[in-house]
C-alpha atoms as a PDB file:
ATOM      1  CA  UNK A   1     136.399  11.336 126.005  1.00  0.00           C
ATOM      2  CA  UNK A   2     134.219   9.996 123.615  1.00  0.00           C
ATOM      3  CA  UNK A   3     135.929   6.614 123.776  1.00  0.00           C
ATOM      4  CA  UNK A   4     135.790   6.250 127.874  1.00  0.00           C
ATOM      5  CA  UNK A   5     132.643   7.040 127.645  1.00  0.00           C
ATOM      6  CA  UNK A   6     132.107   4.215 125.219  1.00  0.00           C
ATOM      7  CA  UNK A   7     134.611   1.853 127.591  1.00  0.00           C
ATOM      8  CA  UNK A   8     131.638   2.845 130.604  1.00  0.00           C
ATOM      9  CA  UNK A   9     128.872   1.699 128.363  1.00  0.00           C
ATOM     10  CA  UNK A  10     130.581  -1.641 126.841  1.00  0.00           C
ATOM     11  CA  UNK A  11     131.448  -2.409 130.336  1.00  0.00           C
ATOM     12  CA  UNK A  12     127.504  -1.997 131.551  1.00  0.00           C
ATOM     13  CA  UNK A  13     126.848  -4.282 128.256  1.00  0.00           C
ATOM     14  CA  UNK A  14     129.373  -6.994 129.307  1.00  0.00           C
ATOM     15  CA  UNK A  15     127.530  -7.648 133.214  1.00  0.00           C
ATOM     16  CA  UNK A  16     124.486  -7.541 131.888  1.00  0.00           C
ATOM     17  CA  UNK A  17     125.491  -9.911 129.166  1.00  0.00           C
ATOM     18  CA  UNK A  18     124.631  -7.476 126.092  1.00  0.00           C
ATOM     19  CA  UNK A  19     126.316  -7.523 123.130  1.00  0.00           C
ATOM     20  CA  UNK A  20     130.006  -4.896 122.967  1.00  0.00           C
ATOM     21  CA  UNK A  21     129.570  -2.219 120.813  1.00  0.00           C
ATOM     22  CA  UNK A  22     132.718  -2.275 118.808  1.00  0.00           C
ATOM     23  CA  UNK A  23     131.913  -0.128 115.555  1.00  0.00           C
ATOM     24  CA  UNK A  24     133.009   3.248 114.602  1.00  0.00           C
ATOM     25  CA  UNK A  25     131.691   6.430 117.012  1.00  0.00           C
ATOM     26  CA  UNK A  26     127.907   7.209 116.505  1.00  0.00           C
ATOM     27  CA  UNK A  27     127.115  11.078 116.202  1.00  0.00           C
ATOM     28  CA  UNK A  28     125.300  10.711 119.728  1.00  0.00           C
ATOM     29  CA  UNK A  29     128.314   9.434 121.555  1.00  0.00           C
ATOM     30  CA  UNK A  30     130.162  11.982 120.148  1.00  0.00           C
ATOM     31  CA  UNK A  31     126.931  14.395 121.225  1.00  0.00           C
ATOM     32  CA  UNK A  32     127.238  13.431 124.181  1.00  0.00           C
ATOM     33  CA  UNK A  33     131.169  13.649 124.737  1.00  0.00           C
ATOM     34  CA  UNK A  34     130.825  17.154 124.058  1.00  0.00           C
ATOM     35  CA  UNK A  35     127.852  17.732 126.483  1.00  0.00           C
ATOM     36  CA  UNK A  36     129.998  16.245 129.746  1.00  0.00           C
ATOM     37  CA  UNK A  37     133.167  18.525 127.955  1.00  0.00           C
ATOM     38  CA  UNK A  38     130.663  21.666 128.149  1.00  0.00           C
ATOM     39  CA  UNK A  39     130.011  21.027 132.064  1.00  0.00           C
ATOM     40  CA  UNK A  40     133.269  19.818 133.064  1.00  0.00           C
ATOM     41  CA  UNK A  41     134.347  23.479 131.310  1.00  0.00           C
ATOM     42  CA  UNK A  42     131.372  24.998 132.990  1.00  0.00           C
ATOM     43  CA  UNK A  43     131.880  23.636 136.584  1.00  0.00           C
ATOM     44  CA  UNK A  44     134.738  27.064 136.879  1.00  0.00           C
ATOM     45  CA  UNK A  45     131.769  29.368 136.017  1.00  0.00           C
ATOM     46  CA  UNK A  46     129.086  27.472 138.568  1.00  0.00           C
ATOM     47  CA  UNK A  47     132.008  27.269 141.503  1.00  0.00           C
ATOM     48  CA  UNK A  48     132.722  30.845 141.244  1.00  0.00           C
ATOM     49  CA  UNK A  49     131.177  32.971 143.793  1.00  0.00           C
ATOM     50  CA  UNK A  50     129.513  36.006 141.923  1.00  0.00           C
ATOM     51  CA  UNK A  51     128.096  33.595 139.498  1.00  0.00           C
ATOM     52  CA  UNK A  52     124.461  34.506 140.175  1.00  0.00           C
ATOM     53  CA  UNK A  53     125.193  38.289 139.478  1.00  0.00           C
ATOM     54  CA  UNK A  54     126.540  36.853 136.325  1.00  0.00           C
ATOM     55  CA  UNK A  55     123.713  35.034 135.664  1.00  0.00           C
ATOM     56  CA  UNK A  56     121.546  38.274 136.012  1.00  0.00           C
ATOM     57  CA  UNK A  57     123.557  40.886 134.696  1.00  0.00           C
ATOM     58  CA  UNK A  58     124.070  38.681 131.414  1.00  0.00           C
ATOM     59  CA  UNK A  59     120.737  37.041 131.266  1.00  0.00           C
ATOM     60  CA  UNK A  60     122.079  33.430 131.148  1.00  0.00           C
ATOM     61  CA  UNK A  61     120.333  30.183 132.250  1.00  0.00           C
ATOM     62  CA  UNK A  62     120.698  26.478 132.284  1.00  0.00           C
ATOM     63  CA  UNK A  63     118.786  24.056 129.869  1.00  0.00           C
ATOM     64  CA  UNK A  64     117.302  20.676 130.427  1.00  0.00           C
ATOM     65  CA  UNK A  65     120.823  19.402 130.411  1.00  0.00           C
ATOM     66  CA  UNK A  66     122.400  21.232 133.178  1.00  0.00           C
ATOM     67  CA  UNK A  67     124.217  23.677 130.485  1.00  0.00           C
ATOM     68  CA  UNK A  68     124.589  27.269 131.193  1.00  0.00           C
ATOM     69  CA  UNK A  69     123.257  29.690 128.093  1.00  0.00           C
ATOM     70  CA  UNK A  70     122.701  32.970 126.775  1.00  0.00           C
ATOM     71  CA  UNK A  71     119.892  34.572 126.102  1.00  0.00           C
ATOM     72  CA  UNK A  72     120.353  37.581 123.562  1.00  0.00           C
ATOM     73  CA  UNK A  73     118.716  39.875 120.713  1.00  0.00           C
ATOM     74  CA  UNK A  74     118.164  35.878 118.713  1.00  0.00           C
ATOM     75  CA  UNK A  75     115.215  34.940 121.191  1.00  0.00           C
ATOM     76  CA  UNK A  76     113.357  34.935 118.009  1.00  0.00           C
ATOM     77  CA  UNK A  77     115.313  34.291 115.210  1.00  0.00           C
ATOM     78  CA  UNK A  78     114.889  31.279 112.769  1.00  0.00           C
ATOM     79  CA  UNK A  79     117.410  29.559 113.639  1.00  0.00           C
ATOM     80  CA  UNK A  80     118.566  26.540 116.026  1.00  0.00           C
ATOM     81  CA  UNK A  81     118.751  26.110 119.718  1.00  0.00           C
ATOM     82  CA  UNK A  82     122.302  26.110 120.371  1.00  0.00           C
ATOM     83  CA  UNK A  83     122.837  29.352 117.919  1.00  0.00           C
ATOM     84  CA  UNK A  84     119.973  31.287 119.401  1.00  0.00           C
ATOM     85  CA  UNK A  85     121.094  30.742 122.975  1.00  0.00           C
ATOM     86  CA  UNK A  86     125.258  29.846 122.793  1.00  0.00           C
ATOM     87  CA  UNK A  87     126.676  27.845 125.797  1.00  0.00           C
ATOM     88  CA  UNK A  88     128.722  29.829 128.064  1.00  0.00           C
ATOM     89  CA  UNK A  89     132.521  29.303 128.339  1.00  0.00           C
ATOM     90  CA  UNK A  90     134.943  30.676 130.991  1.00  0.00           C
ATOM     91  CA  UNK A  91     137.922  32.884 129.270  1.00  0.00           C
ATOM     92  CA  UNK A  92     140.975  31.429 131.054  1.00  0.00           C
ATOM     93  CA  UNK A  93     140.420  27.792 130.886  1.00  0.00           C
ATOM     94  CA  UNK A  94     142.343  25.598 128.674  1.00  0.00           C
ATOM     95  CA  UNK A  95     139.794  23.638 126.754  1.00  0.00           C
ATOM     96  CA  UNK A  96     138.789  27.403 125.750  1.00  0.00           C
ATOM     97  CA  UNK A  97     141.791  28.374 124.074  1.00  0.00           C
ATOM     98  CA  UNK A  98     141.429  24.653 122.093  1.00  0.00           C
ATOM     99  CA  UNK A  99     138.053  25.668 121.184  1.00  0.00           C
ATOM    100  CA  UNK A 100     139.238  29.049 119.937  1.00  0.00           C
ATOM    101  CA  UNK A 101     142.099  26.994 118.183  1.00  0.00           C
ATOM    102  CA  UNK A 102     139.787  24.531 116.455  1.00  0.00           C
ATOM    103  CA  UNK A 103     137.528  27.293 115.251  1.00  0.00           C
ATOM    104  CA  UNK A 104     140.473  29.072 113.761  1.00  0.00           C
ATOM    105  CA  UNK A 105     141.675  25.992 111.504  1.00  0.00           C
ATOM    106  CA  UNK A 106     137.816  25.711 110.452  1.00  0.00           C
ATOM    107  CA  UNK A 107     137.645  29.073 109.290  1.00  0.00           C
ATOM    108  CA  UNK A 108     141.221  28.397 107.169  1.00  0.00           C
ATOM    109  CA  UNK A 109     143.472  30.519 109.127  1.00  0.00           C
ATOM    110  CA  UNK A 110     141.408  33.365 108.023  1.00  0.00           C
ATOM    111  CA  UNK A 111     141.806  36.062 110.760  1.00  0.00           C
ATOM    112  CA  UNK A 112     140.641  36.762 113.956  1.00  0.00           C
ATOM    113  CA  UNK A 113     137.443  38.643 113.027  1.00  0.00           C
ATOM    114  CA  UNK A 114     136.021  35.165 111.069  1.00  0.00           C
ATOM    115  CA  UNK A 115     137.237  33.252 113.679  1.00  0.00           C
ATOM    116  CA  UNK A 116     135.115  35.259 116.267  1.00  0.00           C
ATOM    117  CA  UNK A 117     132.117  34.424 114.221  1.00  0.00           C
ATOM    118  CA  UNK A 118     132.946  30.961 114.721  1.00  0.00           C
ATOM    119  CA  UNK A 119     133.693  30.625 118.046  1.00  0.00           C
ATOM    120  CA  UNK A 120     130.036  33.066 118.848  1.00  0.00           C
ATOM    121  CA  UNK A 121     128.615  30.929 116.539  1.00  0.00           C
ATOM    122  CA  UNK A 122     129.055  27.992 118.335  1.00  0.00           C
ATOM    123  CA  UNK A 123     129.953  29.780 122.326  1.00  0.00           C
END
């Protein structure tokens, strides 16, 4: 993703006679690559049709960039954005299971209860 999204950009650059970006990926493009993963993921949880009784009964809203969150007991906490209010993922998606897969090798294969701290952390 991160590299179409690139593609888009160099070929805005090229008609508008701009230089190509041709380094290595910045930590915003890869920012961002994850931000239009999050709502492509989150479009299932928008199109469904009791999503504003799940928006109620679980207290989520969206932020300034469309994404749906959580709000929960770490309102106040001293901690960052995304950890005090997690982005919401559907269960039965694909993308969720590779989340839940990538969490699992970052914890070393250490068992489902410190892979569930991950995935919170993060989800």
């Amino acid at each position: 993703m991160e590299y179409v999204l690139r593609f888009v950009e160099n070929r805005k650059r090229k008609q508008r006679g701009d230089i190509l970006c041709k380094d290595a990926l910045t930590a915003q493009e890869l920012a961002n690559a994850k931000q239009c993963w999050l709502l492509a993921l989150q479009r299932q949880v928008r199109s469904d049709g009791n999503s504003d009784q799940i928006k109620n009964r679980l207290g989520l809203f969206e932020d300034d960039k469309c994404i749906i969150r959580c709000k929960g007991r770490l309102a106040n906490a001293k901690i960052t954005y995304k950890e005090r209010y997690p982005a919401i993922v559907p269960r039965n998606h694909h993308l969720t299971k590779l989340i839940i897969r990538d969490c699992h090798y970052r914890v070393g294969h250490n068992g489902v209860r410190e892979t569930l701290a991950e995935v919170r952390s993060r989800f």
